[in-house]
C-alpha atoms as a PDB file:
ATOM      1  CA  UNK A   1    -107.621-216.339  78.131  1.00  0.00           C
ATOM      2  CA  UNK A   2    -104.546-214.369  76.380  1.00  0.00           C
ATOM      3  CA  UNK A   3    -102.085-215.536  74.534  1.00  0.00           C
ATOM      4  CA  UNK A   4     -98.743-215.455  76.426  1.00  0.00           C
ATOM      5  CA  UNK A   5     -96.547-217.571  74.027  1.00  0.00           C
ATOM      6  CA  UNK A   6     -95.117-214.564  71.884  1.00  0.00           C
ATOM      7  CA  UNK A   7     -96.711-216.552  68.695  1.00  0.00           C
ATOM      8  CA  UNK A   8     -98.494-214.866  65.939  1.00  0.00           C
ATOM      9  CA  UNK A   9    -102.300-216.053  66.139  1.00  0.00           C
ATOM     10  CA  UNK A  10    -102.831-218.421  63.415  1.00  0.00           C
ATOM     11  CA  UNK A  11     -99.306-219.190  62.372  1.00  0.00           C
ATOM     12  CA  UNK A  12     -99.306-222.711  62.398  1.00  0.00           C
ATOM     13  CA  UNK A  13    -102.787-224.493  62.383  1.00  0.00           C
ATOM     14  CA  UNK A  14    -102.000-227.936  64.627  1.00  0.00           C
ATOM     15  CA  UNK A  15    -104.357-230.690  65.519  1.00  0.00           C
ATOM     16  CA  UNK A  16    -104.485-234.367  64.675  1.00  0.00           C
ATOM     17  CA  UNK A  17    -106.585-236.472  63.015  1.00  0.00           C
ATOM     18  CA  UNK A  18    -106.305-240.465  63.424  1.00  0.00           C
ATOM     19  CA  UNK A  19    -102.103-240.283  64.414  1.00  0.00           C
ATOM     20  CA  UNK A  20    -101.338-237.657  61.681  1.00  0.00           C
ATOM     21  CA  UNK A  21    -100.030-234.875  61.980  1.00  0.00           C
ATOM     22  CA  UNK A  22    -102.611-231.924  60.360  1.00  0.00           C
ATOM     23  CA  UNK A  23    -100.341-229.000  60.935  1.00  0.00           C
ATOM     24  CA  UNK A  24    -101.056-226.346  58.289  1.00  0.00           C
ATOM     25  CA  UNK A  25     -97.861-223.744  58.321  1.00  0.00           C
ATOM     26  CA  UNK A  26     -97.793-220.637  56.842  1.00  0.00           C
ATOM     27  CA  UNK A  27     -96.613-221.220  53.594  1.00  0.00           C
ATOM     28  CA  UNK A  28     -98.986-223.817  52.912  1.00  0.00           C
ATOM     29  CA  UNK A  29    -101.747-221.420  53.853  1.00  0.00           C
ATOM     30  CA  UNK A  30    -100.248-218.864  51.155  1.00  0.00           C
ATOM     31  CA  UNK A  31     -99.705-222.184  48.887  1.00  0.00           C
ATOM     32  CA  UNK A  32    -103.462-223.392  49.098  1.00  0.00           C
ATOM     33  CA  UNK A  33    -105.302-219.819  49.182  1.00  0.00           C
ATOM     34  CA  UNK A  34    -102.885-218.663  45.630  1.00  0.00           C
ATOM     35  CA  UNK A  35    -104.554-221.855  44.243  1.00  0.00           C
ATOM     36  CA  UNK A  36    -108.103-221.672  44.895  1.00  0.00           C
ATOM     37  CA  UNK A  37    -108.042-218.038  44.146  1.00  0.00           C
ATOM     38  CA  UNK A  38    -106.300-218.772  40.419  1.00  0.00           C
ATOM     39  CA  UNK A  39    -108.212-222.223  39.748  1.00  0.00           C
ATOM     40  CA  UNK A  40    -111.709-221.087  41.376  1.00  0.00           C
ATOM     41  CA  UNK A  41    -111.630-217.189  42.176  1.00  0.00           C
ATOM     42  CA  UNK A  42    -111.892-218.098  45.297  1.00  0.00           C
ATOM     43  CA  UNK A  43    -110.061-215.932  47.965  1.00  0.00           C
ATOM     44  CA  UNK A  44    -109.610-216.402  51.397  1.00  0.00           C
ATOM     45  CA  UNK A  45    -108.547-213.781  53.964  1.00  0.00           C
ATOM     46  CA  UNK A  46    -105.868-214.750  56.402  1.00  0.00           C
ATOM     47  CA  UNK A  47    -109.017-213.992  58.550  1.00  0.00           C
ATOM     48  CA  UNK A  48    -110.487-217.240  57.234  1.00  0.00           C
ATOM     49  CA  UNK A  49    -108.121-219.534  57.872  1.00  0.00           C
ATOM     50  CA  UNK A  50    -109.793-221.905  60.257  1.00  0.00           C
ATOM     51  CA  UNK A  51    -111.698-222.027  57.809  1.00  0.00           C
ATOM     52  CA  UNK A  52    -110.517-222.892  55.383  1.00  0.00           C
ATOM     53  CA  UNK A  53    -108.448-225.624  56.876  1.00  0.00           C
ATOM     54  CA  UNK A  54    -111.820-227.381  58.619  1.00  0.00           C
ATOM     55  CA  UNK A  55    -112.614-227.494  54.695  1.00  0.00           C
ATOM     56  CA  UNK A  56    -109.532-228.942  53.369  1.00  0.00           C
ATOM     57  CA  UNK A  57    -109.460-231.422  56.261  1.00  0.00           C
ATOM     58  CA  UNK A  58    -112.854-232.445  55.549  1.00  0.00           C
ATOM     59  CA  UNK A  59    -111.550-233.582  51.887  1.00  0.00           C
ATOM     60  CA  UNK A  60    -108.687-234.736  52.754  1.00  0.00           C
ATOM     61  CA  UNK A  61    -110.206-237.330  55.180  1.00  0.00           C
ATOM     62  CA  UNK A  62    -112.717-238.624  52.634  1.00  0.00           C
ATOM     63  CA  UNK A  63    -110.052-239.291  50.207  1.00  0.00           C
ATOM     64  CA  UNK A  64    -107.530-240.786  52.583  1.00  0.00           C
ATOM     65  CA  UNK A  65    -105.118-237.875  52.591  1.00  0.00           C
ATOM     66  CA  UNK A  66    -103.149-237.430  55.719  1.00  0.00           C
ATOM     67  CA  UNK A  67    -100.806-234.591  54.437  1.00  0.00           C
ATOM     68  CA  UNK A  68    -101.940-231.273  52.908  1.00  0.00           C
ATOM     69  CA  UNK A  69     -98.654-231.194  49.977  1.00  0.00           C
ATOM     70  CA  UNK A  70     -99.878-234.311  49.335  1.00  0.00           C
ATOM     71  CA  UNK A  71    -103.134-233.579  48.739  1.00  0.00           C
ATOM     72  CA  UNK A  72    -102.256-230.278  46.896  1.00  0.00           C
ATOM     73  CA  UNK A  73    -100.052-232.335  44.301  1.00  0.00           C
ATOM     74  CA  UNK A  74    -102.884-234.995  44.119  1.00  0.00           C
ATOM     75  CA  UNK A  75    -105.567-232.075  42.753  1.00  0.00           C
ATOM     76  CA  UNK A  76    -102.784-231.102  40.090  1.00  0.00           C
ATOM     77  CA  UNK A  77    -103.183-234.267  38.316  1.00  0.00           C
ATOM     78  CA  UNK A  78    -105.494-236.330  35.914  1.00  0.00           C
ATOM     79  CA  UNK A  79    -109.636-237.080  36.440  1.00  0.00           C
ATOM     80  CA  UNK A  80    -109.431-237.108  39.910  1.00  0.00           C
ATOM     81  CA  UNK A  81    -108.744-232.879  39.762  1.00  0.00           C
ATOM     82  CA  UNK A  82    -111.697-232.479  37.705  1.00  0.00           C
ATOM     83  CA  UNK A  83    -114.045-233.876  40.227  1.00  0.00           C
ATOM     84  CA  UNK A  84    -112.130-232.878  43.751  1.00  0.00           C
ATOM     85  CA  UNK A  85    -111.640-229.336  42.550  1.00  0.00           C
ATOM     86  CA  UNK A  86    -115.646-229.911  42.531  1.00  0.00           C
ATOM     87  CA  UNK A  87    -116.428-231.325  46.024  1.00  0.00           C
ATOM     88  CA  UNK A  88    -113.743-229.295  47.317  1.00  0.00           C
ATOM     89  CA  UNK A  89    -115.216-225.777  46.062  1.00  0.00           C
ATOM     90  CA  UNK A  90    -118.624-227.491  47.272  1.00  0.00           C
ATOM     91  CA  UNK A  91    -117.511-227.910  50.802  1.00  0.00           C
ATOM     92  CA  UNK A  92    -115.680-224.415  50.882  1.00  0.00           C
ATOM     93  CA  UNK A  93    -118.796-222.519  49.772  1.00  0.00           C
END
């Protein structure tokens, strides 16, 4: 079936996940893809950005993270960044 609403495809990734909100907008897409390509190499074609998203989601819901800034900030910080960058790489490859 075609899409009639006018929107680009993937512009806003929307679903929800136990009453959160797991909306991923465009700049957060361009946010999260800048840093796994500078911390890991990592890059991730617009194409990709399902995803990408199932991954983050998948992390995000074993470490109790309901909000993707959130969860970006929280890998920017202390011992927990060392070992999430880790798993996170892990379920994205």
């Amino acid at each position: 079936m075609a899409d009639t609403s006018g929107q680009a495809p993937a512009e806003t990734e929307t679903r929800s996940h136990a009453g959160c909100s797991l909306d991923m907008d465009d700049r957060q897409f361009s946010d999260w893809t800048r840093l796994l390509e500078s911390r890991t190499g990592l890059f991730i074609a617009p194409e990709r950005r399902s995803f990408l998203v199932s991954g983050i989601r998948t992390r995000m819901r074993k470490t109790g993270y309901e909000d993707y800034r959130e969860y970006y900030d929280h890998l920017s910080i202390g011992y927990f960044q060392i070992r999430e960058w880790s798993l996170l790489v892990d379920q994205l490859t």
